[in-house]
Protein backbone atom coordinates (compact mmCIF):
# COMPACT_ATOMS: atom_id res chain seq x y z
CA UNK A 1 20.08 -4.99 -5.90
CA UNK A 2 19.93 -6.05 -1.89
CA UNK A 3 16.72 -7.11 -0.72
CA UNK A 4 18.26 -7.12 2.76
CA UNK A 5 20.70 -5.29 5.12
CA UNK A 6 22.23 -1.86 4.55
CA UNK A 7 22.43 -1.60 0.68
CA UNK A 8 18.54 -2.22 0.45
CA UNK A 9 17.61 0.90 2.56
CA UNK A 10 17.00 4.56 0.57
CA UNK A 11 16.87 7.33 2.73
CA UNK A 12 13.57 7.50 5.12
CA UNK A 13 11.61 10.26 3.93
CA UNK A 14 8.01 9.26 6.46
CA UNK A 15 8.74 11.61 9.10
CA UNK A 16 10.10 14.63 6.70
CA UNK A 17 6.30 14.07 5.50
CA UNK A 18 4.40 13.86 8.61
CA UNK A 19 6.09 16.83 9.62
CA UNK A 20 5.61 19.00 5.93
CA UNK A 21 1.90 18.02 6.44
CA UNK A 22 1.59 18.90 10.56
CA UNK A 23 3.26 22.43 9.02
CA UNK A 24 0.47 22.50 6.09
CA UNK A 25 -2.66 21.52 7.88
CA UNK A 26 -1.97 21.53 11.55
CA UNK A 27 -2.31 19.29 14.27
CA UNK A 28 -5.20 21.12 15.47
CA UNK A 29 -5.20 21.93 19.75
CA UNK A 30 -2.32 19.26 19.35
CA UNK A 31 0.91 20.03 19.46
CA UNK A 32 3.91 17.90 17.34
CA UNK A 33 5.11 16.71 20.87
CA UNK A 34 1.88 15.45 21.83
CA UNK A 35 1.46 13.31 18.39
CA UNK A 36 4.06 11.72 20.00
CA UNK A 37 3.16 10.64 23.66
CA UNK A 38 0.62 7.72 23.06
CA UNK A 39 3.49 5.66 21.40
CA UNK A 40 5.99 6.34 23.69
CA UNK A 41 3.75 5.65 26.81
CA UNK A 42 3.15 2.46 24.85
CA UNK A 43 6.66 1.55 23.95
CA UNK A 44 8.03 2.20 27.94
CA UNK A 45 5.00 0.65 29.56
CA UNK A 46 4.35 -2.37 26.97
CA UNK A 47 1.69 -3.60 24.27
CA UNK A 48 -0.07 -6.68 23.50
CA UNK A 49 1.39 -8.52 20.03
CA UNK A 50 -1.52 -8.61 18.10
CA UNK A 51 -2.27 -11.89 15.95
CA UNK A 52 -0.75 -10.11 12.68
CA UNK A 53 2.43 -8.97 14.45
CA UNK A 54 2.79 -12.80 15.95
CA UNK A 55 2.48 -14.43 12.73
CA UNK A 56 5.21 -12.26 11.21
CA UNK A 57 7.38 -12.73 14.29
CA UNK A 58 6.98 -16.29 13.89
CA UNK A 59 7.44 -16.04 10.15
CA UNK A 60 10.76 -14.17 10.51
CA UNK A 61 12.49 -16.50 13.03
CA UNK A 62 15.49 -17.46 10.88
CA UNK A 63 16.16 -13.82 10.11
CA UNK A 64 15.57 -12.67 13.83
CA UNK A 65 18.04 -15.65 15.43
CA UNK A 66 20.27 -14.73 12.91
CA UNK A 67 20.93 -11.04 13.99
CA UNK A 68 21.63 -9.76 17.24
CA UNK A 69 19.47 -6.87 17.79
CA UNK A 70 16.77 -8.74 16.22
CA UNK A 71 17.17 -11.33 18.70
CA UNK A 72 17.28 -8.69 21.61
CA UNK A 73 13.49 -7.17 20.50
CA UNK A 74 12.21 -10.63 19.66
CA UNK A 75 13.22 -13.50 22.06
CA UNK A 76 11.45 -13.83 24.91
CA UNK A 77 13.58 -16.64 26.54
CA UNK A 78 17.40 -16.67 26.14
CA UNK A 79 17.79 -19.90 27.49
CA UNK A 80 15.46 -21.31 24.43
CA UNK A 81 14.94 -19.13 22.04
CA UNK A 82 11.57 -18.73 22.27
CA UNK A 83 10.10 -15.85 20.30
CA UNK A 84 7.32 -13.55 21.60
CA UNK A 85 4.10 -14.39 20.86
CA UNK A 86 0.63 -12.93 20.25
CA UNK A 87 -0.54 -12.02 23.30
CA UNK A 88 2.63 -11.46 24.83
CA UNK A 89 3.45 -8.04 26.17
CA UNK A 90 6.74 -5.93 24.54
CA UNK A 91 8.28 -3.16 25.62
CA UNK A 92 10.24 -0.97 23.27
CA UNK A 93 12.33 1.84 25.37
CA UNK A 94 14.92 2.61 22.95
CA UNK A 95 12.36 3.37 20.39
CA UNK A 96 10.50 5.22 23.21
CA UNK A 97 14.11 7.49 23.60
CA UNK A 98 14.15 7.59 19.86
CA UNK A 99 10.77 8.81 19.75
CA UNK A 100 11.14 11.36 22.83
CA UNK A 101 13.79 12.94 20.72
CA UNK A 102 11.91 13.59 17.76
CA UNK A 103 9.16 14.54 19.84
CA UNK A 104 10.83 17.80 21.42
CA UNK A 105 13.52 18.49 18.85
CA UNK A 106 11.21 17.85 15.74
CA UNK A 107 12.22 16.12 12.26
CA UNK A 108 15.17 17.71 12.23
CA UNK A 109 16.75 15.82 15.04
CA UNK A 110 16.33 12.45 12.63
CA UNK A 111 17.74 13.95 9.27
CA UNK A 112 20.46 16.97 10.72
CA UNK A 113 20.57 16.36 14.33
CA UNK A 114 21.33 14.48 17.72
CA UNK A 115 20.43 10.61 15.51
CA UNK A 116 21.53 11.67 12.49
CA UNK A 117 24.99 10.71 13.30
CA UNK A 118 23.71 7.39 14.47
CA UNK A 119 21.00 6.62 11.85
CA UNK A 120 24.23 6.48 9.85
CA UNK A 121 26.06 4.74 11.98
CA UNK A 122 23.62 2.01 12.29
CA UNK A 123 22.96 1.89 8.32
CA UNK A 124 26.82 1.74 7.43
CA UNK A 125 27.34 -1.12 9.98
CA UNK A 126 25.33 -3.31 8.10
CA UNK A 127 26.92 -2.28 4.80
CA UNK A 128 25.13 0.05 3.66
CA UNK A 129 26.16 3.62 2.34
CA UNK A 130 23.83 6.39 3.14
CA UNK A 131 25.29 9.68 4.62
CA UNK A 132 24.82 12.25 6.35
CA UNK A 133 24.58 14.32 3.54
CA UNK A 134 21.96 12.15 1.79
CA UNK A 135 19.82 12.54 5.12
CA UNK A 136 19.81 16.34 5.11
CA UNK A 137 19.10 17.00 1.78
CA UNK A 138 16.36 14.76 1.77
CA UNK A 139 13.01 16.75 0.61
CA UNK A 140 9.16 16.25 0.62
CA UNK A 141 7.60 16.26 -2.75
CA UNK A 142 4.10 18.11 -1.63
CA UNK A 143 2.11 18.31 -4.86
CA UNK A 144 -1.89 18.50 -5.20
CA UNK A 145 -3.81 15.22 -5.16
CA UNK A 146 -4.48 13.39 -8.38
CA UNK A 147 -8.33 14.30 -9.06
CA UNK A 148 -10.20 12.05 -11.65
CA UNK A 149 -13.69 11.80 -12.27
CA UNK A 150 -14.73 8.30 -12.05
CA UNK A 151 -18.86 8.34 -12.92
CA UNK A 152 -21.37 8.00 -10.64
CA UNK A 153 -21.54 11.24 -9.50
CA UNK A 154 -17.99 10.77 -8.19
CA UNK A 155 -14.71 12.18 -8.01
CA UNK A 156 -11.60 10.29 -6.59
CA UNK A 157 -8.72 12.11 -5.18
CA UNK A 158 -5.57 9.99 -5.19
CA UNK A 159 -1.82 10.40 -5.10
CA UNK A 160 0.50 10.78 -7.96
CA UNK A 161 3.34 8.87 -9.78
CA UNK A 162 5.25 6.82 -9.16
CA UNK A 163 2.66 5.14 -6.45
CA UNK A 164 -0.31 3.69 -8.29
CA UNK A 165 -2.61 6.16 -7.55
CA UNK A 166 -3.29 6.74 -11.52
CA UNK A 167 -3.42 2.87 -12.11
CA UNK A 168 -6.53 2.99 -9.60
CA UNK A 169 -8.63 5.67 -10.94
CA UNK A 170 -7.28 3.79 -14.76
CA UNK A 171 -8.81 0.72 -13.35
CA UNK A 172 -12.15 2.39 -12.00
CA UNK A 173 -13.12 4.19 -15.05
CA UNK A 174 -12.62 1.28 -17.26
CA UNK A 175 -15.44 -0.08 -15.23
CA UNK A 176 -17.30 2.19 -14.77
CA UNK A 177 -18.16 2.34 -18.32
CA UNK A 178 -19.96 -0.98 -18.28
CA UNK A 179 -22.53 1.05 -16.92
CA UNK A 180 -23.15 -1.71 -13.70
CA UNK A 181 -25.97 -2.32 -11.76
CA UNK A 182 -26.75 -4.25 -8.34
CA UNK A 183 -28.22 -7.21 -10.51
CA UNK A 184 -25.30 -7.83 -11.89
CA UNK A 185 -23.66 -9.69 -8.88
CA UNK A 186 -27.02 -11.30 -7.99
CA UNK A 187 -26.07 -14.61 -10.57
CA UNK A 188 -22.94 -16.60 -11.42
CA UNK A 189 -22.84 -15.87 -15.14
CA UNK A 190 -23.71 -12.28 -14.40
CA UNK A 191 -21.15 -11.84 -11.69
CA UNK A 192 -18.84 -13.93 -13.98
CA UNK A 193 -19.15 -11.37 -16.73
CA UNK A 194 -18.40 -8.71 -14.03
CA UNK A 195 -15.33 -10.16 -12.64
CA UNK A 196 -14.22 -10.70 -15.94
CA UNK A 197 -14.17 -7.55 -17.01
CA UNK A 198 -12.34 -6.31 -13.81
CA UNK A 199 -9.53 -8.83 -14.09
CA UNK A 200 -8.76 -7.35 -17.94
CA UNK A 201 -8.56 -4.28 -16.85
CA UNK A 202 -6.31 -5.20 -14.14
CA UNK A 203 -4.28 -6.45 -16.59
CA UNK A 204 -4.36 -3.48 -18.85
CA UNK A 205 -3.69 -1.45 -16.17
CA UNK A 206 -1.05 -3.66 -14.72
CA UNK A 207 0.78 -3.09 -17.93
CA UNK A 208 0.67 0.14 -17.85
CA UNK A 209 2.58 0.27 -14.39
CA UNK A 210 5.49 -1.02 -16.39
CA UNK A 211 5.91 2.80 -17.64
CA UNK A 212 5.44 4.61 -13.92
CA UNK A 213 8.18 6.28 -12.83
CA UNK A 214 9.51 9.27 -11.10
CA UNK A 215 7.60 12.59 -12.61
CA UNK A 216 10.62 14.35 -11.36
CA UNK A 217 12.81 12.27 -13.11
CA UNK A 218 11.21 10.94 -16.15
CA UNK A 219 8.71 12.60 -18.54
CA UNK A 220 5.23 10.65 -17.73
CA UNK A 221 2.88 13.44 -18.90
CA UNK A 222 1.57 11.44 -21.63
CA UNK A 223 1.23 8.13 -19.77
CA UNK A 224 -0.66 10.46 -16.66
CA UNK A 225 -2.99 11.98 -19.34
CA UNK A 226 -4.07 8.37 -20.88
CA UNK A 227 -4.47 6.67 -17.59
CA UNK A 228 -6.93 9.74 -16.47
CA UNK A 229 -8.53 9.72 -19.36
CA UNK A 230 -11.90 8.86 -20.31
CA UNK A 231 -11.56 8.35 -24.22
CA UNK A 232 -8.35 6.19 -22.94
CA UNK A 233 -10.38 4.12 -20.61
CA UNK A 234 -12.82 3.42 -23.51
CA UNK A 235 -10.55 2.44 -26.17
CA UNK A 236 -9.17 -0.01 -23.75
CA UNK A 237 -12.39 -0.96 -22.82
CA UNK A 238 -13.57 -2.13 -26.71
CA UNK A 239 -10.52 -4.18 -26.44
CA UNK A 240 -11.85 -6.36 -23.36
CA UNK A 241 -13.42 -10.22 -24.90
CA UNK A 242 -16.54 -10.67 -22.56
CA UNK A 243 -15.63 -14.14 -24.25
CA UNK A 244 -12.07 -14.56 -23.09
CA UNK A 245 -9.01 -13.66 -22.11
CA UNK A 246 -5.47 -13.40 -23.63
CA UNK A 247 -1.57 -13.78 -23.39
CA UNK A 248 0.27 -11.37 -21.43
CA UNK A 249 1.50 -9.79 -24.74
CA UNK A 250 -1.79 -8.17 -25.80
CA UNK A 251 -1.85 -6.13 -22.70
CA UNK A 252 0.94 -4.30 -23.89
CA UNK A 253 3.52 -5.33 -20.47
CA UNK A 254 7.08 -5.04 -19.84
CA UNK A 255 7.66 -5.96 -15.94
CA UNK A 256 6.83 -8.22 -13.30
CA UNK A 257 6.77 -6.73 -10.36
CA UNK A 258 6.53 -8.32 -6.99
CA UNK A 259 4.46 -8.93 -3.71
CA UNK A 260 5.59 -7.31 -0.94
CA UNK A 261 3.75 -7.57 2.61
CA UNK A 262 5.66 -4.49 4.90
CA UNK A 263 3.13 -2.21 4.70
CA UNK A 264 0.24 -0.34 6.84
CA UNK A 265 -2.73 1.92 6.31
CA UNK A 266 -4.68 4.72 8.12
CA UNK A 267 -8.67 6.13 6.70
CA UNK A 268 -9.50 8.96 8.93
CA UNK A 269 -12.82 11.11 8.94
CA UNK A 270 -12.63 14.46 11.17
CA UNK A 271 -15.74 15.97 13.05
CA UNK A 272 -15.60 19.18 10.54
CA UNK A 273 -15.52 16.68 7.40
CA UNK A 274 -11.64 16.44 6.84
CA UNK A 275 -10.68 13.32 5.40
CA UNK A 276 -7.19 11.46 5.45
CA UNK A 277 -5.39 8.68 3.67
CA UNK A 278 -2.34 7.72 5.12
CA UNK A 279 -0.82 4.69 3.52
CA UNK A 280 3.39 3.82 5.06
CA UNK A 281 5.42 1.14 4.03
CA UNK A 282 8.99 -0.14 5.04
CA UNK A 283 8.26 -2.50 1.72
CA UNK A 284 8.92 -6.09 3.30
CA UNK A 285 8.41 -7.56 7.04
CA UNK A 286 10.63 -4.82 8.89
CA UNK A 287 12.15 -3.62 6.11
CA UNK A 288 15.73 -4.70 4.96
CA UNK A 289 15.83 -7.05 8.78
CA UNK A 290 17.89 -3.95 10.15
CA UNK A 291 17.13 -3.06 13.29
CA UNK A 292 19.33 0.08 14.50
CA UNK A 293 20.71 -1.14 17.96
CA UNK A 294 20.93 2.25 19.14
CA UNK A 295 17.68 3.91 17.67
CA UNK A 296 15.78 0.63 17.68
CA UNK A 297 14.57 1.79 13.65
CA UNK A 298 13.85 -0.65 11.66
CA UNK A 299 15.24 0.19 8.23
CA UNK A 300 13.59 0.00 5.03
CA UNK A 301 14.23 -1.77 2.13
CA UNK A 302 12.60 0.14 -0.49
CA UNK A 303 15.46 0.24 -2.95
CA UNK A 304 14.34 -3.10 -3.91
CA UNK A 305 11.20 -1.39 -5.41
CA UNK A 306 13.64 0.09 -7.72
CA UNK A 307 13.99 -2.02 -11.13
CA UNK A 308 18.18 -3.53 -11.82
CA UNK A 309 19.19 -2.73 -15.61
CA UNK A 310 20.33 -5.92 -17.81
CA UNK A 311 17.85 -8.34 -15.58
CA UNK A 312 15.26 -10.15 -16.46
CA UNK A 313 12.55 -11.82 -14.05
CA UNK A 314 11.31 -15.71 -13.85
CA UNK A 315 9.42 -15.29 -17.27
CA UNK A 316 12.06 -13.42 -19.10
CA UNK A 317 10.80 -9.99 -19.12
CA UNK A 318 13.25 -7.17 -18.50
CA UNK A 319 13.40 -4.57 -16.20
CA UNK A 320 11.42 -1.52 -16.81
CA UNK A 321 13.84 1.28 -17.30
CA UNK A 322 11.58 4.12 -16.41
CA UNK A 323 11.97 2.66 -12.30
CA UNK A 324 15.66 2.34 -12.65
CA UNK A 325 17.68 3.90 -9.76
CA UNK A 326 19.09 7.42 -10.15
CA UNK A 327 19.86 9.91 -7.22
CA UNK A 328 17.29 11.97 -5.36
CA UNK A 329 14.87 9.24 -7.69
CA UNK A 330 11.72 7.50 -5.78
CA UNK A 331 11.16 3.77 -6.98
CA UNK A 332 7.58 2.92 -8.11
CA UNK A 333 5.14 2.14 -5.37
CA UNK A 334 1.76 0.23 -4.90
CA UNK A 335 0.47 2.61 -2.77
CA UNK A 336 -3.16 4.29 -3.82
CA UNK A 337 -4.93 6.03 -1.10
CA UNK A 338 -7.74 7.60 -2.22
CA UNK A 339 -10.70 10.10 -1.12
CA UNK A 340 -13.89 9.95 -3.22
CA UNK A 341 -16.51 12.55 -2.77
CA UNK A 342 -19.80 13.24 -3.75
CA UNK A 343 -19.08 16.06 -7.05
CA UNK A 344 -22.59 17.41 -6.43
CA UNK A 345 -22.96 17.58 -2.38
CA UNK A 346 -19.19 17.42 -1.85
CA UNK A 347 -19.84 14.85 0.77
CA UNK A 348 -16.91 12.29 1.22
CA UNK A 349 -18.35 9.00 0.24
CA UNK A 350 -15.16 6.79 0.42
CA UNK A 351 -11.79 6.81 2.05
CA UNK A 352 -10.03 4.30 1.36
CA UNK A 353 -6.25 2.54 1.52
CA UNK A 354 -4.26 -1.05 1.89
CA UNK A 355 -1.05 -2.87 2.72
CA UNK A 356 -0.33 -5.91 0.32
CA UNK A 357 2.27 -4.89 -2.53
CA UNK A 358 0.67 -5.07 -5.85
CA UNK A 359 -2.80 -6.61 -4.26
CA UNK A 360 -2.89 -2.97 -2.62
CA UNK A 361 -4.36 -1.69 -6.04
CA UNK A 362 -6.29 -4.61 -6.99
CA UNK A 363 -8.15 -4.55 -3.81
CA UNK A 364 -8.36 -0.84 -3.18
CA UNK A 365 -10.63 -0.96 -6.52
CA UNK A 366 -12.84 -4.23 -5.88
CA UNK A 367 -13.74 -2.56 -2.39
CA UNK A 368 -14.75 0.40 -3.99
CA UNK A 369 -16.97 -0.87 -6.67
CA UNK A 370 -18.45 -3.41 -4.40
CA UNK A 371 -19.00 -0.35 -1.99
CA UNK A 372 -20.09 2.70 -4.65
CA UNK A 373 -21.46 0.71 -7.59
CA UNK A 374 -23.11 -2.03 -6.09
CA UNK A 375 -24.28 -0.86 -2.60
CA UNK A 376 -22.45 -2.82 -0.56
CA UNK A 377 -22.07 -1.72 3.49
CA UNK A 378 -18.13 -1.05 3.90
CA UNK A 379 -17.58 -4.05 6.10
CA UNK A 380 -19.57 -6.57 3.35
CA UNK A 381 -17.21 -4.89 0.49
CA UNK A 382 -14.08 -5.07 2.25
CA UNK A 383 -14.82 -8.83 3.95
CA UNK A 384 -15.69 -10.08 1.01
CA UNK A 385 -13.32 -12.90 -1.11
CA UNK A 386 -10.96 -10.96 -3.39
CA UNK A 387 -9.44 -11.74 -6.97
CA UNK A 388 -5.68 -10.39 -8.09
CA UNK A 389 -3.98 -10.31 -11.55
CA UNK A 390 -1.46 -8.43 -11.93
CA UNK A 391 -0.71 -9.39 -15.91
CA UNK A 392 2.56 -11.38 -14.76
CA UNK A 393 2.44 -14.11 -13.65
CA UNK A 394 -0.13 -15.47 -16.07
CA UNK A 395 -2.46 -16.34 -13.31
CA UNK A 396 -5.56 -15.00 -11.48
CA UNK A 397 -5.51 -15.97 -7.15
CA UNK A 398 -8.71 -16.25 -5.74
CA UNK A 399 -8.85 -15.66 -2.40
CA UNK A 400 -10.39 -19.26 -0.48
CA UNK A 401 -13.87 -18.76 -0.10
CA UNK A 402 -14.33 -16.96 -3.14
CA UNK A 403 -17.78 -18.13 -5.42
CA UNK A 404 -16.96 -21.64 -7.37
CA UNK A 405 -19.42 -21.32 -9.43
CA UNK A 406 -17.54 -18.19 -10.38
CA UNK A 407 -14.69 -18.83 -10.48
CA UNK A 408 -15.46 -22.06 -13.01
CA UNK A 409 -16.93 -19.82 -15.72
CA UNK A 410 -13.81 -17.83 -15.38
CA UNK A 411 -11.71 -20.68 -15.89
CA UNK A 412 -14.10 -21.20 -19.32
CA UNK A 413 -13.25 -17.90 -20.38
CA UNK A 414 -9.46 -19.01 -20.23
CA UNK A 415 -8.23 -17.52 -16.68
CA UNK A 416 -5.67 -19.66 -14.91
CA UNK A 417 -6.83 -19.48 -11.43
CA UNK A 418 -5.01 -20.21 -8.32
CA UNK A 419 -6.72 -20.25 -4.98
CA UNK A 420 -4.36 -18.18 -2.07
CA UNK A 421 -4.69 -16.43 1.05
CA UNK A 422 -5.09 -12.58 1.26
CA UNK A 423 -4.18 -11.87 4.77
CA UNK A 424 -1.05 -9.57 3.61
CA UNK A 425 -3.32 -7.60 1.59
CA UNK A 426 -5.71 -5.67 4.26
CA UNK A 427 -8.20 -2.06 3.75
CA UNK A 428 -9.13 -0.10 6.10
CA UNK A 429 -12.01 1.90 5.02
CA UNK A 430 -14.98 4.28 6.01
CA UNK A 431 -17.89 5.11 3.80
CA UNK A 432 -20.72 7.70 4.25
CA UNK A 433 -24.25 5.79 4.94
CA UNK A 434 -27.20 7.91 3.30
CA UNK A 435 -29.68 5.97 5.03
CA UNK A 436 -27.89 6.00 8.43
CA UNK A 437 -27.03 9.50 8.13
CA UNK A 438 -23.31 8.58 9.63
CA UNK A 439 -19.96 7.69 8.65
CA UNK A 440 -19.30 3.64 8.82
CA UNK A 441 -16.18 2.68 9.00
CA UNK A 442 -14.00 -1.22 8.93
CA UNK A 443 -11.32 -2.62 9.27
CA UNK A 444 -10.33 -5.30 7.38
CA UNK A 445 -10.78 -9.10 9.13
CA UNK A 446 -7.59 -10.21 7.41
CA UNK A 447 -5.55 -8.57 9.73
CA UNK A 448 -7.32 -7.46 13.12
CA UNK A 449 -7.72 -4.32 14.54
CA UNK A 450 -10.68 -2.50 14.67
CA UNK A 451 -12.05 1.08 13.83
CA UNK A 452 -12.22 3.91 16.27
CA UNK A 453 -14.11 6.87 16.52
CA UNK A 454 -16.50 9.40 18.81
């Protein structure tokens, strides 16, 4: 399978969605063509690179000389090459066209209209061998939230297979079960226990992701019904060593999956109580590296996400069959926004979502019981040092900064730990503040940006 250019991209289904869900919930005194105008204003008159956007840039540089209409968006100065920078100003007015289109003649123009015929254009160019065809028939699937009670008086609304929605709310009630309290992060061999616990059932849960797949494709009842399960949660639960840890084959795993870094997230609260997590991915930096020279789209690359029968990865595992590629299929995802509310006030407590592959899930939930369980302020929770496991590789990365005293009494308990930076893993979050009486809301420090509101 192509991780880049034309045979990496599946058919773009983001706008199809933003435009089933403007026709479900409405825009409210905004209209679909006025969604629209803040980014085009922004792409004709210019925007600032932010520090995130620069590093990538300057990550990317091979790829970008390397193509021409990457070269014609990114460099600065043709005379030397040089790449824009953060800080720098870019202007975008091909993608402002693009966007104009869409704008006045709705989705439509993308998947049946005016750029359809050069959407495919653009994609065949570069090898690939989407059609026309595949564009129109494209179709949202709009199904109710997964809704899982998760303790505490909570109940987390997430999405369904194949993102990792279910993996979260898995991971959450495993831990929830310890029945945690405040205290418990106030000492190392306290906190040790804790983030022991969390990185087996990581692990369990990461094993479990070997089985997602398509729910329109594959039957994943079963799997579903044990990963929202309480009685499932606690059997796996009385197999978690406060002691020690384990190989990778007593988790019960099949698949490595990978890290990906091409993805962004939106938490919105509304004035009347309406709450919103948007989570969009391209998978990798932009995508598959193609950059439509005509639309100025970058392309995703999100068949990669899709597993390749008779492979097998770095450690010899195979490919898990139930995220092999089949038409009209949708690969697995890391994705996991989630809404938690209060069951007994219905008050939102939480929303919640992240870029950063398979650290999306893994951080989603450390936020979150930092946040619920152990009264953490949204910005402490989501600023704080992170761990990851994701079962394979055998290792746990602890984010620099993270507690050594910790992180020793791990190793004692038989984790391999790896110290890394988690600036392509990033939450943006807002949480209800009883004592404030107000939503607070952060973004994550990893990345920039910061929250907005009235």
């Amino acid at each position: 399978m192509s991780e880049f250019g034309g045979l990496a991209i599946a058919v773009p289904g983001e706008l199809r969605a933003y435009e089933k869900a403007f026709q479900e919930f409405g825009g409210g005194i905004v209209t679909w063509k006025e969604l629209f105008e803040p980014t085009i204003r922004l792409c004709r008159d210019g925007f600032e690179i932010s520090i995130s956007q620069g590093t990538a840039i300057q990550q990317q540089t091979n790829n970008i000389l390397a193509d021409s209409a990457l070269r014609e968006l990114f460099v600065k100065n043709r005379e030397t090459n040089e790449l824009y920078k953060a800080g720098d100003i870019m202007k975008r007015p091909k993608l402002a066209d693009t966007l104009e289109i869409i704008a006045n003649q709705g989705a439509d123009a993308f998947y049946t209209g005016v750029l359809a015929d050069k959407i495919v254009r653009e994609i065949e160019a570069k090898g690939g061998i989407i059609t026309k065809e595949d564009l129109a028939n494209y179709t949202v699937d709009f199904r109710e939230a997964l809704s899982v009670d998760i303790g505490n008086s909570s109940t987390a609304y997430t999405t369904q297979a194949p993102t990792s929605g279910p993996l979260l709310t898995f991971m959450l009630n495993i831990m929830q079960g310890y029945n945690m309290q405040v205290q418990d992060l106030q000492q190392p061999e306290s906190s040790a226990l804790f983030y022991h616990r969390l990185i087996e059932a990581f692990k369990f849960a990461y094993a479990k992701r070997s089985e997602l797949g398509d729910p329109l494709k594959i039957d994943i009842d079963d799997l579903i019904h044990n990963l929202t399960s309480k009685d499932y949660a606690d059997s796996i639960r009385a197999k978690v060593d406060d002691s020690k840890t384990f190989g990778f084959e007593y988790y019960g795993g099949t698949w490595l999956d990978r890290y990906t870094v091409g993805t962004a997230h939106l938490s919105v609260v509304g004035l009347d109580g309406d709450a919103v997590a948007l989570t969009s991915t391209v998978n990798l930096y932009y995508g598959s590296k193609v950059l439509g020279p005509e639309t100025d789209i970058f392309y995703n690359n999100e068949m990669d996400d899709f597993s390749t029968p008779n492979t097998t990865n770095y450690f010899g595992v195979p490919a898990s069959p139930a995220n092999y590629i089949a038409p009209g299929k949708r690969p697995v995802s890391s994705m996991s926004p989630v809404i938690i509310i209060d069951k007994e006030s219905k008050r939102i407590q939480q929303v919640l979502g992240a870029s950063g592959g398979t650290r999306i899930t893994t951080s989603i939930a450390q936020v979150s019981l930092l946040n619920l369980w152990f009264n953490k302020n949204i910005k402490d929770a989501i600023d704080a040092p992170r761990l990851h496991s994701q079962l394979l590789p055998q290792e746990v990365i602890a984010e620099r900064g993270f507690d050594y005293n910790i992180l020793q009494r791990l190793k004692q308990r038989g984790h391999n730990i790896t110290c890394g930076s988690f600036g392509g893993s990033t939450i943006q979050g807002i949480e209800w503040r009883d004592e404030a009486n107000q939503y607070w809301a952060n973004c994550d420090i990893r990345k920039g940006g910061a929250p907005d509101g009235i």
